[in-house]
C-alpha atoms as a PDB file:
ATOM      1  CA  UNK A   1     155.703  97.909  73.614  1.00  0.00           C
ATOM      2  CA  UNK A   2     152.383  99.612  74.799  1.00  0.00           C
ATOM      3  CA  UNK A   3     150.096  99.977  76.972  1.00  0.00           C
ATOM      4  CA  UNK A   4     146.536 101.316  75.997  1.00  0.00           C
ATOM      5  CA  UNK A   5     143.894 102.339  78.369  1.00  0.00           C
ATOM      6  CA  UNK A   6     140.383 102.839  78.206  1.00  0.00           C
ATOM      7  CA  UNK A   7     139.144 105.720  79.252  1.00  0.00           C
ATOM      8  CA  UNK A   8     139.672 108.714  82.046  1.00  0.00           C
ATOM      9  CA  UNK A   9     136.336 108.237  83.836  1.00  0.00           C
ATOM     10  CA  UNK A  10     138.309 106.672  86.199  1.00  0.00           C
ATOM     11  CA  UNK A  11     141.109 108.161  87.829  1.00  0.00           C
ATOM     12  CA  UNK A  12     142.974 105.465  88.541  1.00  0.00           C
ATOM     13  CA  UNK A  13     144.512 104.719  85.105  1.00  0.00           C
ATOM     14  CA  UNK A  14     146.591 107.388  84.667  1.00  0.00           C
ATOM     15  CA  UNK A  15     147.781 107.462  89.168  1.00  0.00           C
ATOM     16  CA  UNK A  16     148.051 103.476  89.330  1.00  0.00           C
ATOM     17  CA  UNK A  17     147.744 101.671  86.722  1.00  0.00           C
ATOM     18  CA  UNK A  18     150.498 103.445  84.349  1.00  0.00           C
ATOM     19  CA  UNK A  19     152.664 103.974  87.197  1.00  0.00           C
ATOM     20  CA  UNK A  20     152.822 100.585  88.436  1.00  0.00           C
ATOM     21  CA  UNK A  21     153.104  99.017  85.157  1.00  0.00           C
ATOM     22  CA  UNK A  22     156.247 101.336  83.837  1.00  0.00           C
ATOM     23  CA  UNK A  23     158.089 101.597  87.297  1.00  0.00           C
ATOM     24  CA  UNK A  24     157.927  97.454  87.256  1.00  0.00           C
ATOM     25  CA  UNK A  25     158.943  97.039  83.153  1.00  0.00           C
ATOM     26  CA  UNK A  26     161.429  99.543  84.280  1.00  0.00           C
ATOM     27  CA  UNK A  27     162.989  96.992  86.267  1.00  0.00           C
ATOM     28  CA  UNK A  28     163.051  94.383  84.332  1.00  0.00           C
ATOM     29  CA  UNK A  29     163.803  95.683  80.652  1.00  0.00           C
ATOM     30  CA  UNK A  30     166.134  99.095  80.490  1.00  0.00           C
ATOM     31  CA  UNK A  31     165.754  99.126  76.937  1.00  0.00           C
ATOM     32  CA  UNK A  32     161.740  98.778  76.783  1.00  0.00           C
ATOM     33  CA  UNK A  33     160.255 102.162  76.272  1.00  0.00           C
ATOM     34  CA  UNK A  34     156.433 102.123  76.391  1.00  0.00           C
ATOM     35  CA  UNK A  35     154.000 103.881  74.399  1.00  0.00           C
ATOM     36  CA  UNK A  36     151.389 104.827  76.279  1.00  0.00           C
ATOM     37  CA  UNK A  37     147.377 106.103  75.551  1.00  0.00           C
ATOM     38  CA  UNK A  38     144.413 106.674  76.689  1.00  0.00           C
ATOM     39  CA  UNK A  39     140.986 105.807  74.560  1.00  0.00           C
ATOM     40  CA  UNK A  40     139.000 108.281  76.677  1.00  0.00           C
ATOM     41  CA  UNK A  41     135.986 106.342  76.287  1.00  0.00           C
ATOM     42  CA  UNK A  42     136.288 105.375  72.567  1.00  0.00           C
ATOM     43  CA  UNK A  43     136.595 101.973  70.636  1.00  0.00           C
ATOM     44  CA  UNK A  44     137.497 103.943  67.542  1.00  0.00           C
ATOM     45  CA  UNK A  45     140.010 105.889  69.060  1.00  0.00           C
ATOM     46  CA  UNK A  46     141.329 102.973  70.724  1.00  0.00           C
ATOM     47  CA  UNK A  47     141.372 101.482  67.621  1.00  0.00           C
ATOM     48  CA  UNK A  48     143.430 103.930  66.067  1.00  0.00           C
ATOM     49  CA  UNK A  49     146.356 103.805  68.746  1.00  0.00           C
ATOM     50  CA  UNK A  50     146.512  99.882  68.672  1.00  0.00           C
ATOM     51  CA  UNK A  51     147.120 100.639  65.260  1.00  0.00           C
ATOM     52  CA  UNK A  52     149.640 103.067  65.646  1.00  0.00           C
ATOM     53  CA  UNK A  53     151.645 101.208  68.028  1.00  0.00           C
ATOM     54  CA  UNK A  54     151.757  97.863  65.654  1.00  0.00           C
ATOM     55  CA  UNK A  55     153.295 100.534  62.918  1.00  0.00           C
ATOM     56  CA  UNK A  56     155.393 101.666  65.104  1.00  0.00           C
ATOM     57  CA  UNK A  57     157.053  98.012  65.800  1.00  0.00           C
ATOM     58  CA  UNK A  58     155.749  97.391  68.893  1.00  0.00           C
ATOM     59  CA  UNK A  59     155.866  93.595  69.652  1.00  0.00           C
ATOM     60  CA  UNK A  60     153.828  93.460  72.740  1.00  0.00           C
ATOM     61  CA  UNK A  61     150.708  95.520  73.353  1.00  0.00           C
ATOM     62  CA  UNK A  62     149.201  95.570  76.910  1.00  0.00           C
ATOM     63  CA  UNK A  63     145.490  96.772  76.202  1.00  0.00           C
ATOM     64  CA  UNK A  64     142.512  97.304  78.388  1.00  0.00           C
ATOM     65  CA  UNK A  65     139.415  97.409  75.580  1.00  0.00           C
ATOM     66  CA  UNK A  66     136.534  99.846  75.617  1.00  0.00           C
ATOM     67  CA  UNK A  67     134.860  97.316  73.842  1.00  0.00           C
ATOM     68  CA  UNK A  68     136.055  93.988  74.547  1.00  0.00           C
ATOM     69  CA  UNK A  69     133.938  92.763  71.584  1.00  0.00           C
ATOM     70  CA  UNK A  70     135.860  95.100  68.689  1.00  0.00           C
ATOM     71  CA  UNK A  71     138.947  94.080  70.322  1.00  0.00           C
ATOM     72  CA  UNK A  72     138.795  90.878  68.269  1.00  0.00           C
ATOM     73  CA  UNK A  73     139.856  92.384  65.406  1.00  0.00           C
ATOM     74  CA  UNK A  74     142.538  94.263  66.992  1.00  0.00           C
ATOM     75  CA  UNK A  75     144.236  91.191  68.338  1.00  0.00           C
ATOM     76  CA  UNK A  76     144.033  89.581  65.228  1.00  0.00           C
ATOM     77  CA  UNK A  77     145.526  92.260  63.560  1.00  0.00           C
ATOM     78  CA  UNK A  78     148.311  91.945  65.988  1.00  0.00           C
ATOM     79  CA  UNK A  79     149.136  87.917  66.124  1.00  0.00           C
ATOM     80  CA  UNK A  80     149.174  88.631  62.153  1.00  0.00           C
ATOM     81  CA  UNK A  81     151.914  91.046  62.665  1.00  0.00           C
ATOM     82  CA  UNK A  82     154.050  88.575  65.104  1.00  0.00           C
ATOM     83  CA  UNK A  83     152.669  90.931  68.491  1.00  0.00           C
ATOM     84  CA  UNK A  84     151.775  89.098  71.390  1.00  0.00           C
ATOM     85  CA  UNK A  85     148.402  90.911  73.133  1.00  0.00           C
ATOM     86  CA  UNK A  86     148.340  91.298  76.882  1.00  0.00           C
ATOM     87  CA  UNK A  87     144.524  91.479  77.797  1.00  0.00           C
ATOM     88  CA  UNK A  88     144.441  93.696  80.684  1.00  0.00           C
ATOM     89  CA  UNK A  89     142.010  94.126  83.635  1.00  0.00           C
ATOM     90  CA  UNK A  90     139.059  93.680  80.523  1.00  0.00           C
ATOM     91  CA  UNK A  91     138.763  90.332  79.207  1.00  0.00           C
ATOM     92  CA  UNK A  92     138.590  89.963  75.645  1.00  0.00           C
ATOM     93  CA  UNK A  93     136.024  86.552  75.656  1.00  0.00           C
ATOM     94  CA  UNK A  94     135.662  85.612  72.103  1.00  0.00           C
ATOM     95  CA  UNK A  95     139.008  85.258  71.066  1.00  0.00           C
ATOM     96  CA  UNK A  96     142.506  83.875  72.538  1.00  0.00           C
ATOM     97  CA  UNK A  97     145.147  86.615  73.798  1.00  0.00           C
ATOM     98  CA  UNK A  98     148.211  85.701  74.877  1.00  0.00           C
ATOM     99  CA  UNK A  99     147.880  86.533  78.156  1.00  0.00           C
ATOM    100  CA  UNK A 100     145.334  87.614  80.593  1.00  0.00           C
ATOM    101  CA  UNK A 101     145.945  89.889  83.550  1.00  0.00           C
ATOM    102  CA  UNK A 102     143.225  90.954  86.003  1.00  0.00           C
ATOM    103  CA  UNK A 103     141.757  91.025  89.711  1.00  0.00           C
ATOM    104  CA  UNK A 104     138.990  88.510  90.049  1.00  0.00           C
ATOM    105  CA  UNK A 105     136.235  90.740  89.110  1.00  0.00           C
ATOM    106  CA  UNK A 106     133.452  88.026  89.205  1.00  0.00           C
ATOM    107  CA  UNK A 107     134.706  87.889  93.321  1.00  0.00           C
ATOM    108  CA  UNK A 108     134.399  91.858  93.014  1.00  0.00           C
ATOM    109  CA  UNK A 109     130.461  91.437  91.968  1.00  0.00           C
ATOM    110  CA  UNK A 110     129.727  88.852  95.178  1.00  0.00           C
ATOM    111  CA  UNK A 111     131.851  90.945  97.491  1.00  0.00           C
ATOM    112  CA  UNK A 112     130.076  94.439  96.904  1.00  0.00           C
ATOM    113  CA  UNK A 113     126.956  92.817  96.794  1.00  0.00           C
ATOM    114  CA  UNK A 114     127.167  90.011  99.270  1.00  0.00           C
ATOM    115  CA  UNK A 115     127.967  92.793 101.894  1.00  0.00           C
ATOM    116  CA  UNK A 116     125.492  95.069 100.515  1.00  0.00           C
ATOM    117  CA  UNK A 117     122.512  93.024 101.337  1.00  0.00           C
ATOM    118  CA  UNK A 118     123.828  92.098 104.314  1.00  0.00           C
ATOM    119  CA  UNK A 119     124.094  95.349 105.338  1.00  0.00           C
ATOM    120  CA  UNK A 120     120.542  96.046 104.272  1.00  0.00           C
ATOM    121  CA  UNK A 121     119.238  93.161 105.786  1.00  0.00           C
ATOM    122  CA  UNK A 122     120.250  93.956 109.244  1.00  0.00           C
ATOM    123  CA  UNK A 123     116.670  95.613 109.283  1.00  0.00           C
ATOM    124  CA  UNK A 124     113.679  94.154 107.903  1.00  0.00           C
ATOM    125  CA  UNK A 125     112.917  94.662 104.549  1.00  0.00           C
ATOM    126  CA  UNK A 126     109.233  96.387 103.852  1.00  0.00           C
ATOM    127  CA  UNK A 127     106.971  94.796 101.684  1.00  0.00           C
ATOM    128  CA  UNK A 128     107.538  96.006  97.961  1.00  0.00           C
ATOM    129  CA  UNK A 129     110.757  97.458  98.854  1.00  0.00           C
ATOM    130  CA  UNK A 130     114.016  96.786  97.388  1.00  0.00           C
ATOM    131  CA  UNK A 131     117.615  97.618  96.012  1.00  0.00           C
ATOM    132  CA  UNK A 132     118.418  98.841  92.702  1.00  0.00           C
ATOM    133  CA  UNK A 133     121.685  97.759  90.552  1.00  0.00           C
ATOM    134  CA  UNK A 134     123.752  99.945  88.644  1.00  0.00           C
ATOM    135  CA  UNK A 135     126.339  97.691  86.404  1.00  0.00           C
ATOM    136  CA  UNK A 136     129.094  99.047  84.576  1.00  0.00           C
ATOM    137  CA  UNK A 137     129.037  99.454  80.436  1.00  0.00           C
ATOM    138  CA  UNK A 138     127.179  97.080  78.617  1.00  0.00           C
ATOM    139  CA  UNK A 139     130.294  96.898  75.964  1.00  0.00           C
ATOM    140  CA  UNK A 140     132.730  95.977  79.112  1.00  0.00           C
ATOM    141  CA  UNK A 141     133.084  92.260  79.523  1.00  0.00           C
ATOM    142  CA  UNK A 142     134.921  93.083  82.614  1.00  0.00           C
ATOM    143  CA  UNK A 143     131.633  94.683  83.697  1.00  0.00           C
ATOM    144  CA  UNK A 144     129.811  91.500  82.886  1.00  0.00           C
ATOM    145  CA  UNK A 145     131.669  89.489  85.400  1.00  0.00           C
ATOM    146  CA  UNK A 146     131.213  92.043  87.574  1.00  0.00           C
ATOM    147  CA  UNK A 147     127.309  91.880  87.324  1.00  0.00           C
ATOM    148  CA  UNK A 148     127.468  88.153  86.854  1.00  0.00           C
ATOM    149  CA  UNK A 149     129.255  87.918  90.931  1.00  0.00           C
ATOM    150  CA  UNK A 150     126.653  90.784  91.695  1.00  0.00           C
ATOM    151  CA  UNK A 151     123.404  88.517  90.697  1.00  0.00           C
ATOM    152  CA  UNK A 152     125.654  85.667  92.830  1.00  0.00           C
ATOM    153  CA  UNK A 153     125.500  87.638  95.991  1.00  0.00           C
ATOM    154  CA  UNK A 154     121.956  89.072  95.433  1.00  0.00           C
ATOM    155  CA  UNK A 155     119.834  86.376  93.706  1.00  0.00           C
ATOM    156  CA  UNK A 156     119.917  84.110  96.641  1.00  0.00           C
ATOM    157  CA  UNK A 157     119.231  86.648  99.065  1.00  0.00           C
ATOM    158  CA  UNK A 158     115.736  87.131  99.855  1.00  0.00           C
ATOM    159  CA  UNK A 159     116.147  91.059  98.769  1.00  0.00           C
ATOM    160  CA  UNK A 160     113.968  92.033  95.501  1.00  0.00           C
ATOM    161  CA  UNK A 161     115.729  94.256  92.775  1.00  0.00           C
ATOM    162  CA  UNK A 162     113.254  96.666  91.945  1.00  0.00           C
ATOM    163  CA  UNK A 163     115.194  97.681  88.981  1.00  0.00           C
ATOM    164  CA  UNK A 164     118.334  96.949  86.938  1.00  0.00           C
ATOM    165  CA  UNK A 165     120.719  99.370  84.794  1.00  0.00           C
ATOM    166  CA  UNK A 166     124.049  98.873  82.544  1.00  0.00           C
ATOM    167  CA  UNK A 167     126.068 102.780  82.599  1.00  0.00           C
ATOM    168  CA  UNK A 168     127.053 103.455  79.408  1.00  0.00           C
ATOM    169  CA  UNK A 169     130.923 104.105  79.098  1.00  0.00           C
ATOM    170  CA  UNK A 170     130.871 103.785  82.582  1.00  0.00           C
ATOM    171  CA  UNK A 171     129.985 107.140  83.410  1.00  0.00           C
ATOM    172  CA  UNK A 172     128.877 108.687  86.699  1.00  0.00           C
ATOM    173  CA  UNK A 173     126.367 111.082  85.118  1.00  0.00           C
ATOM    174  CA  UNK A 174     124.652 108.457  83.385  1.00  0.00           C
ATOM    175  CA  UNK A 175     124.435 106.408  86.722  1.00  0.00           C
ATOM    176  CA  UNK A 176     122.924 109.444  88.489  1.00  0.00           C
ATOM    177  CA  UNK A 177     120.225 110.193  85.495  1.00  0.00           C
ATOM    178  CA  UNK A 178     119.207 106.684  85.652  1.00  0.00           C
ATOM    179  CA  UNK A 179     118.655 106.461  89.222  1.00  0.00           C
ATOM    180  CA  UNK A 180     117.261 110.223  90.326  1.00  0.00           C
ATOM    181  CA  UNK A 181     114.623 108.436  87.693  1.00  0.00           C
ATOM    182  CA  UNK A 182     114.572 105.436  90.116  1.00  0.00           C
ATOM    183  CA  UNK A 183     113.836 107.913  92.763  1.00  0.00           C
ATOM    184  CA  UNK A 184     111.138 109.451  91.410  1.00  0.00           C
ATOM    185  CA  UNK A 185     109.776 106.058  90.381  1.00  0.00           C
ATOM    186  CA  UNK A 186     109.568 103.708  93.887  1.00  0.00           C
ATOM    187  CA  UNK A 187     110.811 106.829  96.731  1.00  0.00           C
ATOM    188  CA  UNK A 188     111.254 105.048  99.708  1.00  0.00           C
ATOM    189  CA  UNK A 189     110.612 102.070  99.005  1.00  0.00           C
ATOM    190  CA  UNK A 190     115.126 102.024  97.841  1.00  0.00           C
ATOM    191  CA  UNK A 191     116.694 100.603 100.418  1.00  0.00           C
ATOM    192  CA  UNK A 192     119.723  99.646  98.902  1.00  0.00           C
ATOM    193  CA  UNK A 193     121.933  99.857  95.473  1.00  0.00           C
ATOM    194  CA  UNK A 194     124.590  98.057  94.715  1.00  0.00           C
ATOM    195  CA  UNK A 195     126.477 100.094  92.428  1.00  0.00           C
ATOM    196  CA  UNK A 196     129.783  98.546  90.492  1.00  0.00           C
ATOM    197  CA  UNK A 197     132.390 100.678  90.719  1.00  0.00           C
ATOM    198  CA  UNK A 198     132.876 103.853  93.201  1.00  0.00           C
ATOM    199  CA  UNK A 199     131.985 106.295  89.592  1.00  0.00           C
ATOM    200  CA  UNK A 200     128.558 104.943  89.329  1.00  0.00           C
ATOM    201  CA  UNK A 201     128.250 104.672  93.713  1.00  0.00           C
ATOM    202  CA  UNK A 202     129.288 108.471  93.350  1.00  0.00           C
ATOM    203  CA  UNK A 203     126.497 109.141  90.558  1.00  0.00           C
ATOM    204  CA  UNK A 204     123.998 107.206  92.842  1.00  0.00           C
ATOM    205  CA  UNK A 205     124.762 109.371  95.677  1.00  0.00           C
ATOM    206  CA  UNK A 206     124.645 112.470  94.162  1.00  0.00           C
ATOM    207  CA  UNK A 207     120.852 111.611  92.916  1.00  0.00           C
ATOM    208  CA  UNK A 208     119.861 110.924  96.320  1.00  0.00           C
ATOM    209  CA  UNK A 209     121.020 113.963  97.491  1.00  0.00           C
ATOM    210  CA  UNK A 210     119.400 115.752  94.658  1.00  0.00           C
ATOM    211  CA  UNK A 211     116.063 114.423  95.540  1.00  0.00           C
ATOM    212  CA  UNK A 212     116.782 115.205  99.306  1.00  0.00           C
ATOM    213  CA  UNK A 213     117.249 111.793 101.019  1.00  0.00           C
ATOM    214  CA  UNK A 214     118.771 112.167 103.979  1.00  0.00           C
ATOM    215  CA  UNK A 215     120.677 109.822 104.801  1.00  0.00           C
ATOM    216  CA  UNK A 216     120.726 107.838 101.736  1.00  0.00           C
ATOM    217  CA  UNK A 217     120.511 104.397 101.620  1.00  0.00           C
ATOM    218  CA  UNK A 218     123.411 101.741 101.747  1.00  0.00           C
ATOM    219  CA  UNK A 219     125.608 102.142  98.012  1.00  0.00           C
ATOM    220  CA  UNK A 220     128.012  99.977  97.302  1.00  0.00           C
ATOM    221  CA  UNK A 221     131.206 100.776  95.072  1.00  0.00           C
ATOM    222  CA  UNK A 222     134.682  99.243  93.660  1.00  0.00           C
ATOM    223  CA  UNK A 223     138.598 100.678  93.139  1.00  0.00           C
ATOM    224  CA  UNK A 224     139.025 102.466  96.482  1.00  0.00           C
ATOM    225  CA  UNK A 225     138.996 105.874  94.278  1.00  0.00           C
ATOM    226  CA  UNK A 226     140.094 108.986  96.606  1.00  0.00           C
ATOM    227  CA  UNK A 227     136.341 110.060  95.896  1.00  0.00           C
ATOM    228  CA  UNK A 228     134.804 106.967  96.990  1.00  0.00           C
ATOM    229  CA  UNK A 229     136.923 106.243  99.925  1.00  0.00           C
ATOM    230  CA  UNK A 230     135.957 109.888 101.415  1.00  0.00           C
ATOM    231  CA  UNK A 231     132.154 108.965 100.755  1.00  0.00           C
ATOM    232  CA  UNK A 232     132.860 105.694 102.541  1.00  0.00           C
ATOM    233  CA  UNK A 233     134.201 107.920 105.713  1.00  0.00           C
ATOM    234  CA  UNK A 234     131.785 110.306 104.993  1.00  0.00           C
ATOM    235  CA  UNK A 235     128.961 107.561 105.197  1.00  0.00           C
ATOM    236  CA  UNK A 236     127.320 107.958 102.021  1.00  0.00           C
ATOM    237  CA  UNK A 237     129.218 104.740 100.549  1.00  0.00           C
ATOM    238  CA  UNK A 238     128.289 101.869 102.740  1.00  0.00           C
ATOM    239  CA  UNK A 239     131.660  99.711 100.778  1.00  0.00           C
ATOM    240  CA  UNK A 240     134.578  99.944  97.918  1.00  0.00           C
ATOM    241  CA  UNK A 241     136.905  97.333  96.844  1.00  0.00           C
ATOM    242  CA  UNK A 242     140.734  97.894  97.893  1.00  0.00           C
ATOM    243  CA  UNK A 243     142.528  96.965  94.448  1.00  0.00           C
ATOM    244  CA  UNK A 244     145.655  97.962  94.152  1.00  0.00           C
ATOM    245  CA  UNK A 245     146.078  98.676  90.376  1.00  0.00           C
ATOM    246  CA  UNK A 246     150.076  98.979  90.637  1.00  0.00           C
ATOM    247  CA  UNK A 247     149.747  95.067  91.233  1.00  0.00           C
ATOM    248  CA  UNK A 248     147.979  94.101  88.329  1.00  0.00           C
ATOM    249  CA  UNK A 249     150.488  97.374  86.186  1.00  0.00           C
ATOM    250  CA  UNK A 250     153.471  95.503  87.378  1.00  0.00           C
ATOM    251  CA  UNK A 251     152.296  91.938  86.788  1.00  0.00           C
ATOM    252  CA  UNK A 252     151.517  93.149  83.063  1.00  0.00           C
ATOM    253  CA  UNK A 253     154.801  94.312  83.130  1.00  0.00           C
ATOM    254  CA  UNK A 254     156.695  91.141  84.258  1.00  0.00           C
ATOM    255  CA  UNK A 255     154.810  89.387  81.679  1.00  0.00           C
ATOM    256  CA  UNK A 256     155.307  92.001  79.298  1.00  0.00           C
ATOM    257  CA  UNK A 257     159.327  91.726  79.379  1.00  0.00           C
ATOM    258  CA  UNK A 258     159.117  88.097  79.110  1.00  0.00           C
ATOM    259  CA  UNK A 259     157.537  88.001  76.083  1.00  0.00           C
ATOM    260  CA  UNK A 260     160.124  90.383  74.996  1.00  0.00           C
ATOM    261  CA  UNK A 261     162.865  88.159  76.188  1.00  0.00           C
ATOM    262  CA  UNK A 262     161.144  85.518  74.120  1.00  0.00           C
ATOM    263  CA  UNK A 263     159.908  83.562  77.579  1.00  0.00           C
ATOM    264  CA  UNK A 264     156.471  82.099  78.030  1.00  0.00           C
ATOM    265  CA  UNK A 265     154.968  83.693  81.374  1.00  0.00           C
ATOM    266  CA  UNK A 266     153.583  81.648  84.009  1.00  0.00           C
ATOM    267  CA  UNK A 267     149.713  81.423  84.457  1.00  0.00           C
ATOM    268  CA  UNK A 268     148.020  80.331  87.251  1.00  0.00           C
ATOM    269  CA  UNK A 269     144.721  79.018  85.586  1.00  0.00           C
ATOM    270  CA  UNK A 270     143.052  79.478  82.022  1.00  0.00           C
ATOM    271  CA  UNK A 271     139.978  81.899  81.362  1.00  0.00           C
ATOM    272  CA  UNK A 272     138.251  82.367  78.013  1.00  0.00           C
ATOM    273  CA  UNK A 273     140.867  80.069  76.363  1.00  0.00           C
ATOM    274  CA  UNK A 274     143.883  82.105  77.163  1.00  0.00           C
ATOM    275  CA  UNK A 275     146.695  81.792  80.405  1.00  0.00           C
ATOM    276  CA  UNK A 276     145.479  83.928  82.736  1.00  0.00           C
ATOM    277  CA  UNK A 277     146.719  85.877  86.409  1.00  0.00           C
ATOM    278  CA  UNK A 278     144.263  87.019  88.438  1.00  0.00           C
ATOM    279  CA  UNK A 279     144.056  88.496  91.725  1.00  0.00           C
ATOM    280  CA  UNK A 280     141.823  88.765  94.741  1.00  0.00           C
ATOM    281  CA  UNK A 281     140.580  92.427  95.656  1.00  0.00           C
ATOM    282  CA  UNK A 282     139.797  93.276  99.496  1.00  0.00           C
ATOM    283  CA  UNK A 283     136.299  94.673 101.007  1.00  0.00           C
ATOM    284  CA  UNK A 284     136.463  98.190 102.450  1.00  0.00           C
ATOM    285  CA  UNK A 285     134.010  99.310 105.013  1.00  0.00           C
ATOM    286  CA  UNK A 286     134.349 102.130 106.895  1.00  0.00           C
ATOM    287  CA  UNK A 287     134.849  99.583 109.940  1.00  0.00           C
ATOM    288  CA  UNK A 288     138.244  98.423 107.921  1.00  0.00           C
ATOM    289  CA  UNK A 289     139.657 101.332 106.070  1.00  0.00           C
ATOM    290  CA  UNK A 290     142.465 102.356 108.526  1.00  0.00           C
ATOM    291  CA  UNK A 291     143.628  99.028 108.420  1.00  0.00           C
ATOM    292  CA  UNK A 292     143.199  98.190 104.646  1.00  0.00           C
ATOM    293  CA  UNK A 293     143.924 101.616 103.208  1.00  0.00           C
ATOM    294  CA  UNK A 294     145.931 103.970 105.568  1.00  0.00           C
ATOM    295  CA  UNK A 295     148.086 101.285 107.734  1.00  0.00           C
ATOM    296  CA  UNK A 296     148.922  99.685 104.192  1.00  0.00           C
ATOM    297  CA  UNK A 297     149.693 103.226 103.026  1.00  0.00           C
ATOM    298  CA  UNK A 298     147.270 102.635  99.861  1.00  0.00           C
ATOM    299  CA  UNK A 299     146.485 106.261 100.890  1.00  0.00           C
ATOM    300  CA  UNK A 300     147.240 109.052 103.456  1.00  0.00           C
ATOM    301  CA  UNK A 301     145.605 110.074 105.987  1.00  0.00           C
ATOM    302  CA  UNK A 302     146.589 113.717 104.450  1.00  0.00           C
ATOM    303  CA  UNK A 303     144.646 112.468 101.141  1.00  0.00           C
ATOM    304  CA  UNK A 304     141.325 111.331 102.374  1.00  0.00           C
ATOM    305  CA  UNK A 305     141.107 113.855 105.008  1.00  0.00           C
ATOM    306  CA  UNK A 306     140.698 116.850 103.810  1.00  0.00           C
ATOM    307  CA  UNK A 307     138.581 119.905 105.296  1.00  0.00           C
ATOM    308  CA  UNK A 308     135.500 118.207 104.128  1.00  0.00           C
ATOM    309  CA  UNK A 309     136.099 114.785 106.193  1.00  0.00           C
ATOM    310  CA  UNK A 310     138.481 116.146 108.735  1.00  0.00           C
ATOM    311  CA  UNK A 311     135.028 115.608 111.460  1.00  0.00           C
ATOM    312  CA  UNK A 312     134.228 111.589 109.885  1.00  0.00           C
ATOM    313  CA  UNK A 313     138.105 111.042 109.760  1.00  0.00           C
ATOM    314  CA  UNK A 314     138.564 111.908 113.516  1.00  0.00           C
ATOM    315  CA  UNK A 315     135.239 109.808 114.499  1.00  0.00           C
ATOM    316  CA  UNK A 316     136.937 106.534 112.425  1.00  0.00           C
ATOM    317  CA  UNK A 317     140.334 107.063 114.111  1.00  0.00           C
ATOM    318  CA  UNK A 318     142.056 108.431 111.141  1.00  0.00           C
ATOM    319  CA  UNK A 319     144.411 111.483 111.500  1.00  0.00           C
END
């Protein structure tokens, strides 16, 4: 068995989403030892350890694709070997896995940016002012349903998008090039960006603080990183998406070990062809995050609060 990850850009594959998926398969299969990886960023490299692990005799592979497009092959090259292919958080569109895993990221799009406009619509908007989007990577059709339930909770909202941008591999410095060139571009006239996950928010940020806006204007974000929760307290995020990745690890893992056991998982709908679990991620405002991050103990107080945000943390009620 293994379980393949995309990149490290993101924190949270190697503190939540590996945890939660080998303390659950632990449960439920003694003798299942996974094989794990990490792609940092690369399809070929991925390529190379999906590889590896159907050499190695692995009968189930749990993989989250760099590109979801060259993962066609790879499944292929898997069902030909007898492996069953556990799609994971990334959907893999153009062919069938046997199983899809993920939280509803077309809900994460509309939530970030239904409550980003929202937020920037409490004032009125100037003429020839606007927001700006930063989408994830262009090779990430997770990403796409992302932007897809962005353009759902932005198209219909009266506020113009003065520009648009896909991050390549996701990463934050590529977010902040794009949009200190934004900056430079409309000024003041940003009033908003709705930015898909709390790397790219973070890359935003850091551009307007570059250029010397003070305060900057509302970002949105997604996972509920360490980093983007304390620029949510800080108020610098204006909102991040609470998604607990141990949930969707150990779901993997449950269907994981039936597969092994030779059981057909349950699904609770279909999506590009395949059975498919997904699950529905929670909104995090500063006006929330005791409640949906410390009282749930998704974090400690002791981990957001650190010298930094000890002043925010104190004015929010968290301590």
């Amino acid at each position: 068995m293994a379980f393949l990850m995309p990149d490290t850009g993101s924190t949270r594959y190697e503190l939540h989403d590996r945890p939660g998926f080998e303390k659950k398969l632990k449960e439920l299969c003694d003798d299942c030892s996974p094989l794990y990886n990490n792609a940092d960023g690369s399809a070929d490299k991925q390529a190379q350890q999906f590889n590896s692990a159907l050499v190695q005799g692995a009968k189930v592979i749990v993989l989250d694709p760099v590109d979801s497009a060259a993962a066609v092959s790879l499944v292929n090259a898997a069902h030909a070997r007898g492996a069953k292919v556990i799609s994971y958080d990334r959907p893999i569109p153009d062919t069938k896995v046997d199983f899809y895993v993920s939280f509803d990221n077309e809900e994460i799009g509309k939530q970030i940016a239904t409550s980003l406009v929202e937020k920037v619509k409490k004032k009125p908007v100037p003429a020839g002012s606007g927001i700006l989007i930063v989408n994830g990577s262009p090779t990430d059709a997770a990403a796409g349903l992302i932007k897809k339930g962005i353009h759902e909770g932005v198209d219909s909202s009266g506020v113009p998008v003065l520009a648009e941008y896909d991050t390549i591999e996701w990463k934050p410095e590529n977010a902040q090039k794009w949009v200190a060139g934004q900056i430079s571009r409309f000024g003041d006239k940003i009033v908003g960006v709705v930015a898909a996950n709390d790397g790219t928010a973070g890359g935003a940020i850091a551009a307007f603080k570059a250029a010397g806006v003070d305060p900057n204007p509302p970002v949105s974000g997604n996972d509920a990183t360490v980093a983007g929760l304390q620029l949510v307290i800080a108020g610098d995020q204006y909102n991040t998406i609470n998604k607990p990745s141990e949930i969707v690890g150990g779901a993997a893992a449950e269907v994981a070990a039936k597969f092994v056991n030779g059981e057909e998982p349950e699904a609770g709908e279909e999506l590009f062809g395949s059975p498919t679990k997904l699950y529905t991620p929670t909104l995090v405002t500063a006006q929330n995050l005791k409640a949906e991050i410390i009282d749930k103990k998704i974090n400690t107080a002791s981990d957001l609060c650190t010298a930094e945000y000890a002043a925010a943390c104190t004015k929010l009620g968290i301590s």
